[in-house]
C-alpha atoms as a PDB file:
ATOM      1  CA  UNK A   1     -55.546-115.346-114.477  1.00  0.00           C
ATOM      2  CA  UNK A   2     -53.858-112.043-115.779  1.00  0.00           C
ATOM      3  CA  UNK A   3     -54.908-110.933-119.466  1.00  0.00           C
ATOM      4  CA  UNK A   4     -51.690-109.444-120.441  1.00  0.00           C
ATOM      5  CA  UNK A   5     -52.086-107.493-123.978  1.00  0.00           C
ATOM      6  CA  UNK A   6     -49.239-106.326-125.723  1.00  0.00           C
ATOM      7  CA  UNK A   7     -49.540-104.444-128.517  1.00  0.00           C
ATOM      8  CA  UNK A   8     -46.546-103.904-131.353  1.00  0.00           C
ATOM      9  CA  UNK A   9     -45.934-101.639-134.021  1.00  0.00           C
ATOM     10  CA  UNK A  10     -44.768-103.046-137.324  1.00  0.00           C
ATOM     11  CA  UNK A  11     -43.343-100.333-140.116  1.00  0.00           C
ATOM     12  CA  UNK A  12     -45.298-100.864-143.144  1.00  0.00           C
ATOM     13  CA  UNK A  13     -43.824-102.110-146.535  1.00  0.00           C
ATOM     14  CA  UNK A  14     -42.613 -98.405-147.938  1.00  0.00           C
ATOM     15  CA  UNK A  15     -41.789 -97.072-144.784  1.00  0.00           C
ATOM     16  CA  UNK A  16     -38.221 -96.411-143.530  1.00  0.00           C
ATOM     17  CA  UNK A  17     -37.453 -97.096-139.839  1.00  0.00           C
ATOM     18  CA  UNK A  18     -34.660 -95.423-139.255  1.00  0.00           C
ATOM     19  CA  UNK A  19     -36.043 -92.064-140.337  1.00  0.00           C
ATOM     20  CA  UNK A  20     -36.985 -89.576-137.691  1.00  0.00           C
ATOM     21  CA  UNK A  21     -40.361 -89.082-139.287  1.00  0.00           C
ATOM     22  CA  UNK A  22     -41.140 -92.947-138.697  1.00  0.00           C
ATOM     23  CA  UNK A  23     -39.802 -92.612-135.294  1.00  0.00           C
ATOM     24  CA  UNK A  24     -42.344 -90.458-133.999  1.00  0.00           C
ATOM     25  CA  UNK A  25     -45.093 -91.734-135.276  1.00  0.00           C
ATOM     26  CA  UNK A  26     -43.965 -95.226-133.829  1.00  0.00           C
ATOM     27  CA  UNK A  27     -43.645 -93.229-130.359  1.00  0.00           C
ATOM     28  CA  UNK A  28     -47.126 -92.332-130.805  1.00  0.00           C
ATOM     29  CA  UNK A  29     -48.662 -95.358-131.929  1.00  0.00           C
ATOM     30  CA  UNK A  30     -47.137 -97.320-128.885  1.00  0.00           C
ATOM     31  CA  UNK A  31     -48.938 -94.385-126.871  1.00  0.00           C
ATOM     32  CA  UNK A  32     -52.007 -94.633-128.468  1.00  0.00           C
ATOM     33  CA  UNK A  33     -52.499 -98.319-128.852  1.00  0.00           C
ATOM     34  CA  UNK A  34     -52.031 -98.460-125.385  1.00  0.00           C
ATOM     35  CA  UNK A  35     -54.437 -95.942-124.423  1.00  0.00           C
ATOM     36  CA  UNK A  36     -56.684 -97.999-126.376  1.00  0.00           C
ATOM     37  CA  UNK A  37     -55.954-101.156-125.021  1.00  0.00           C
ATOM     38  CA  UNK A  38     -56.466 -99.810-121.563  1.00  0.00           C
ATOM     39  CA  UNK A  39     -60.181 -99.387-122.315  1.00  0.00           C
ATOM     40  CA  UNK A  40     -60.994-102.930-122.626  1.00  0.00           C
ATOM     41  CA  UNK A  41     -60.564-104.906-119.817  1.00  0.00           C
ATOM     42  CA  UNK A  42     -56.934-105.626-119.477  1.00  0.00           C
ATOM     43  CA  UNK A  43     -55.133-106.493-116.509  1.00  0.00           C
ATOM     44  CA  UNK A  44     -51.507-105.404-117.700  1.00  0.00           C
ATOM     45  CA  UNK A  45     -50.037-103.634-120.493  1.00  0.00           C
ATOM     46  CA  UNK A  46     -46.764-105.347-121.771  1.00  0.00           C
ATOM     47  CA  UNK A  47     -45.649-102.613-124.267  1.00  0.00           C
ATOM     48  CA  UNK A  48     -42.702-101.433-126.471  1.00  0.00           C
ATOM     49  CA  UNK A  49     -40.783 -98.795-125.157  1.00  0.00           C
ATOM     50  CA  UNK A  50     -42.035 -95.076-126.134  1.00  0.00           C
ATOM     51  CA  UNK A  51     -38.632 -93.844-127.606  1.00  0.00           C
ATOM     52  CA  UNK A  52     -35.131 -94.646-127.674  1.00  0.00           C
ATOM     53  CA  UNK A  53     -31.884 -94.064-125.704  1.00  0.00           C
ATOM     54  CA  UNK A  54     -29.108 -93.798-128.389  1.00  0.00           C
ATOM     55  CA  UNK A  55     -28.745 -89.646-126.653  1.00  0.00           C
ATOM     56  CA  UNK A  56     -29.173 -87.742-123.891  1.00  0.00           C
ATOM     57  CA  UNK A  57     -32.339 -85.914-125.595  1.00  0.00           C
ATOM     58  CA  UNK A  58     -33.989 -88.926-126.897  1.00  0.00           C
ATOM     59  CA  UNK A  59     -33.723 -90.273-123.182  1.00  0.00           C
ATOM     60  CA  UNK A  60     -36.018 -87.002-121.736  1.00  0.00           C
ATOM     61  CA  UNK A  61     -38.281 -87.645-124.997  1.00  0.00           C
ATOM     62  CA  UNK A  62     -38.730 -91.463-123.847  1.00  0.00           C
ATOM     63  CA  UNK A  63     -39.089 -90.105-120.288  1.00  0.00           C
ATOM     64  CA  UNK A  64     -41.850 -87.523-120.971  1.00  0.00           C
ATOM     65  CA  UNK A  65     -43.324 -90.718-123.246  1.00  0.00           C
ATOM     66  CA  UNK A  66     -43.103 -92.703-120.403  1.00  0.00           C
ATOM     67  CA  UNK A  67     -44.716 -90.194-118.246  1.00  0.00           C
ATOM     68  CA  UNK A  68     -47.746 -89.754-120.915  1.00  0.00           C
ATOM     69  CA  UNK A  69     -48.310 -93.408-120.897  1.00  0.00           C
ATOM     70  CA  UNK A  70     -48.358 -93.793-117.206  1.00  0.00           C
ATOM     71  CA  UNK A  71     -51.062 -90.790-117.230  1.00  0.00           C
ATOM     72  CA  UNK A  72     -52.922 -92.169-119.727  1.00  0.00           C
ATOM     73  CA  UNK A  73     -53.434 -95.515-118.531  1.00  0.00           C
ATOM     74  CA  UNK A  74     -55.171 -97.234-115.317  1.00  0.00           C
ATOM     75  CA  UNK A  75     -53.555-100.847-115.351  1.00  0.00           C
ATOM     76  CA  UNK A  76     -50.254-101.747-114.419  1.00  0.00           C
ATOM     77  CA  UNK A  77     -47.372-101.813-117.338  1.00  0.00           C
ATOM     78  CA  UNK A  78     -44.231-103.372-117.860  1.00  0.00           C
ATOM     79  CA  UNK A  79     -42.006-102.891-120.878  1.00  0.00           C
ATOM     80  CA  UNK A  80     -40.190-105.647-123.433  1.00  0.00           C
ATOM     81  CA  UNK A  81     -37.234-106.190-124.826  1.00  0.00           C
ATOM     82  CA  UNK A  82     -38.050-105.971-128.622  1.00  0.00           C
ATOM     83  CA  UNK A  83     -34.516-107.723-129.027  1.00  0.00           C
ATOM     84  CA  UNK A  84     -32.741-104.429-128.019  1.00  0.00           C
ATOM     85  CA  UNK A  85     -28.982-104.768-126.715  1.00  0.00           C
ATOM     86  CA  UNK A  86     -28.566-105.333-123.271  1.00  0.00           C
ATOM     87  CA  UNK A  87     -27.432-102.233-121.758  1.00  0.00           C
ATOM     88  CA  UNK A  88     -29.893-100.329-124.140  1.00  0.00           C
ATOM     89  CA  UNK A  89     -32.644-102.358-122.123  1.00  0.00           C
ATOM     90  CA  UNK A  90     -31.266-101.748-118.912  1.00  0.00           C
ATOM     91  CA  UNK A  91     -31.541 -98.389-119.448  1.00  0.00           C
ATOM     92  CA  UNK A  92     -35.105 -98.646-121.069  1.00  0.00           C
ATOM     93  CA  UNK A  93     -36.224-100.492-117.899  1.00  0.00           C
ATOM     94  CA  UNK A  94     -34.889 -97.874-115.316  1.00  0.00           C
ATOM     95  CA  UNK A  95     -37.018 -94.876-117.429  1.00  0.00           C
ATOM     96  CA  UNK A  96     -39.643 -96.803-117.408  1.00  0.00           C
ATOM     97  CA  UNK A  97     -39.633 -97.690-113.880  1.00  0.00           C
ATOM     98  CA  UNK A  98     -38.980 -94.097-112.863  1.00  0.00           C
ATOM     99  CA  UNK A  99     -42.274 -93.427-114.798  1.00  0.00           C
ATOM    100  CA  UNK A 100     -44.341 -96.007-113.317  1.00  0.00           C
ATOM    101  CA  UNK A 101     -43.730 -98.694-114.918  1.00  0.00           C
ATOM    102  CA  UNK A 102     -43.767-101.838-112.849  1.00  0.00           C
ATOM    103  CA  UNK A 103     -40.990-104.122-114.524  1.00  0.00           C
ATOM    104  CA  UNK A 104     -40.270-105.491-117.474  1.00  0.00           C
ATOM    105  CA  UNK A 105     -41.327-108.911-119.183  1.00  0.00           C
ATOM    106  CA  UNK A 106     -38.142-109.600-121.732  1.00  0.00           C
ATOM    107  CA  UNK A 107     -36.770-112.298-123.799  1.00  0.00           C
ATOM    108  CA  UNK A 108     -33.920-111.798-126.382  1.00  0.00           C
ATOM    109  CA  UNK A 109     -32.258-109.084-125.078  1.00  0.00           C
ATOM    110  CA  UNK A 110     -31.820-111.441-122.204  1.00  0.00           C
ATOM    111  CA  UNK A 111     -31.595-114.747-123.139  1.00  0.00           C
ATOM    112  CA  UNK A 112     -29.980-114.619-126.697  1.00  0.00           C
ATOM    113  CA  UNK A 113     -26.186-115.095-126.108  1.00  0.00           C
ATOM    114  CA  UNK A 114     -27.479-118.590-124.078  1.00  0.00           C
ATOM    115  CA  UNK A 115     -29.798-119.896-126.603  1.00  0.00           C
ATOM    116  CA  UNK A 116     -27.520-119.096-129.433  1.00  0.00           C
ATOM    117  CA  UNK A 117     -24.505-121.126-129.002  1.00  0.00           C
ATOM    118  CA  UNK A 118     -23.893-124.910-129.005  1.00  0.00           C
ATOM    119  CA  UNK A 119     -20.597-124.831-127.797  1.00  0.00           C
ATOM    120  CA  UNK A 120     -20.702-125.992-123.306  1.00  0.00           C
ATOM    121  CA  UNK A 121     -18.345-123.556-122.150  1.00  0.00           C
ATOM    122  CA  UNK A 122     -19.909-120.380-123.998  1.00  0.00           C
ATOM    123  CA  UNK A 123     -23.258-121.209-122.893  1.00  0.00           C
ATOM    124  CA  UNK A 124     -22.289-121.484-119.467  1.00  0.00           C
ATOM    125  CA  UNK A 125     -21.025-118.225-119.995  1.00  0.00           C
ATOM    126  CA  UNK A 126     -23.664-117.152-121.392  1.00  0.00           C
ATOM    127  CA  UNK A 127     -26.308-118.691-118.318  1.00  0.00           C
ATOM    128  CA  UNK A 128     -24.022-116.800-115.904  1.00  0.00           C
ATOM    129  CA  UNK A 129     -24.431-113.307-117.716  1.00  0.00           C
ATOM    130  CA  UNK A 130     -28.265-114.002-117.861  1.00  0.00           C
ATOM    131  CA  UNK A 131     -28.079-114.468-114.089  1.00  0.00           C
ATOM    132  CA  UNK A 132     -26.546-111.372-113.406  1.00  0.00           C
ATOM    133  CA  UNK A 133     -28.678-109.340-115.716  1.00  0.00           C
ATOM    134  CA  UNK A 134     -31.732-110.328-113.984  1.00  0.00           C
ATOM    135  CA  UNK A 135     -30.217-109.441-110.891  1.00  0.00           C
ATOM    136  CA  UNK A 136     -29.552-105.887-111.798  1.00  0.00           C
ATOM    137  CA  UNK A 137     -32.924-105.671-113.868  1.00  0.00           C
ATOM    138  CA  UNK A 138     -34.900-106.810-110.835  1.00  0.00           C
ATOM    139  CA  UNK A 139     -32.309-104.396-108.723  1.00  0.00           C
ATOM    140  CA  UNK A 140     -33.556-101.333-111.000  1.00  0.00           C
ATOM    141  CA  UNK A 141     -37.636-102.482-110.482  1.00  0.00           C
ATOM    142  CA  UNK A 142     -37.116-102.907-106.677  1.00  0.00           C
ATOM    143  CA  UNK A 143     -35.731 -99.742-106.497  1.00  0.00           C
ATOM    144  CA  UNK A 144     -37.945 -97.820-109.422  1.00  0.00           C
ATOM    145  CA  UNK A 145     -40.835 -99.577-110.064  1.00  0.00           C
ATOM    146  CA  UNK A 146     -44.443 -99.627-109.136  1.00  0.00           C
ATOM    147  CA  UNK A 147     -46.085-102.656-107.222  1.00  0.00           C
ATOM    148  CA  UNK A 148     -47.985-104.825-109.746  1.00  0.00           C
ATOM    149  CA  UNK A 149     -50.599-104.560-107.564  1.00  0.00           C
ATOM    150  CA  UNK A 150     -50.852-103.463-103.658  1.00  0.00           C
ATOM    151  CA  UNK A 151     -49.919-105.303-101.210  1.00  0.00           C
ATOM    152  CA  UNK A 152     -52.940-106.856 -99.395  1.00  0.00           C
ATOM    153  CA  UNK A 153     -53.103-107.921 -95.623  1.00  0.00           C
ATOM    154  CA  UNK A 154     -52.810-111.956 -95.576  1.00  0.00           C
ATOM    155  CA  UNK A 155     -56.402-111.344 -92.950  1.00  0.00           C
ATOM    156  CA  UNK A 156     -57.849-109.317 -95.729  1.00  0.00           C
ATOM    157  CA  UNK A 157     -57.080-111.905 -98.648  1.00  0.00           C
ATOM    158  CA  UNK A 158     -57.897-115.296 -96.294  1.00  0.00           C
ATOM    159  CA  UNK A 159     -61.256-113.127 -96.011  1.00  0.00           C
ATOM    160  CA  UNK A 160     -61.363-113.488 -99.441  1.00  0.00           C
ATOM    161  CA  UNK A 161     -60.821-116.801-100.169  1.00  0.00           C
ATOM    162  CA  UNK A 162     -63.787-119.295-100.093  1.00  0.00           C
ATOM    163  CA  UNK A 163     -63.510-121.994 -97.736  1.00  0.00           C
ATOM    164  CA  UNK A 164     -61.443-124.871 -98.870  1.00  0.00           C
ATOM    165  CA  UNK A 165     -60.544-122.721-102.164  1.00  0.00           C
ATOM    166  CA  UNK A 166     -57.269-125.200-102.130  1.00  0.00           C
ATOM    167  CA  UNK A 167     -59.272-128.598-103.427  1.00  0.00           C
ATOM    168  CA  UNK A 168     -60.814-126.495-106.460  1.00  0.00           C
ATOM    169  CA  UNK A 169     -58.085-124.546-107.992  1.00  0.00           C
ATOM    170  CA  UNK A 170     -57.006-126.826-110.669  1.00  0.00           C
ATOM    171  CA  UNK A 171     -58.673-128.040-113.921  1.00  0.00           C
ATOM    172  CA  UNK A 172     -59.817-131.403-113.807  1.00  0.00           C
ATOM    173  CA  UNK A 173     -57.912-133.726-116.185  1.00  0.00           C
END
């Protein structure tokens, strides 16, 4: 089993968010507690993206994040959503990918317009858009992204396996 960490970064009571100052810093916290987290063990990073995408020049600062946290780090990494808009996320994913990122793991930014309405016909809606975002999501990975792992020669892993691994694999009730 994977041990996925994902570390977040909270602003402090006092500290303003929005200002460019808080920004940063959040940029390099997500940097650094990665770094760290990379040193003990983990399989996978699942962290918040390094920057934002709101302009052209803080897309080349998230790239050049990006790019620092794929240097940085030895373990495979995929991004989430922190609740960003769609299309923000999309475009989080594909800079992340291009960096070395191998995917994304997301929830709200896809998933919120279907779990937030009670009314049939929206939510169908709703499904159908969630569909279609994970097809152009998992579009941008193919296409971007970095293998999880590599790919390993089916002689190579039945090698690997010990004989009758099948009638073990589960926990006993």
């Amino acid at each position: 089993m994977a041990l996925v960490v994902e570390p977040i970064w909270y602003p402090l009571p006092g500290e303003d968010p929005s200002s460019e100052e808080w920004k940063a810093d959040r940029v390099r916290g997500i940097l650094a507690s990665a770094f760290e987290a990379n040193g003990l063990g983990v399989d996978m990073l699942k962290v918040e993206f390094p920057g934002y995408v709101d302009t052209a020049e803080g897309r080349e600062r998230a790239a050049a994040a990006c790019a620092e946290l794929e240097a940085g780090i030895d373990v495979p990494w995929v991004i989430l959503s922190a609740g960003v808009g769609y299309e923000d996320f999309k475009t989080q994913v594909e800079i992340s990918c291009r960096a070395g990122a191998s995917g994304y793991l997301a929830g709200r930014s896809l998933w919120r317009d279907a779990v937030s309405t009670h009314d049939p016909a929206e939510r169908e809606r709703a499904i159908a858009a969630v569909r279609g975002r994970f097809d152009e999501l998992n579009a941008i990975t193919r296409t971007h992204g970095c293998a999880y792992s590599p790919a390993q020669p089916l002689d190579d892993v039945l090698k690997a396996l010990p004989p009758e691994w099948y009638s073990t694999w589960h926990r006993e009730h």
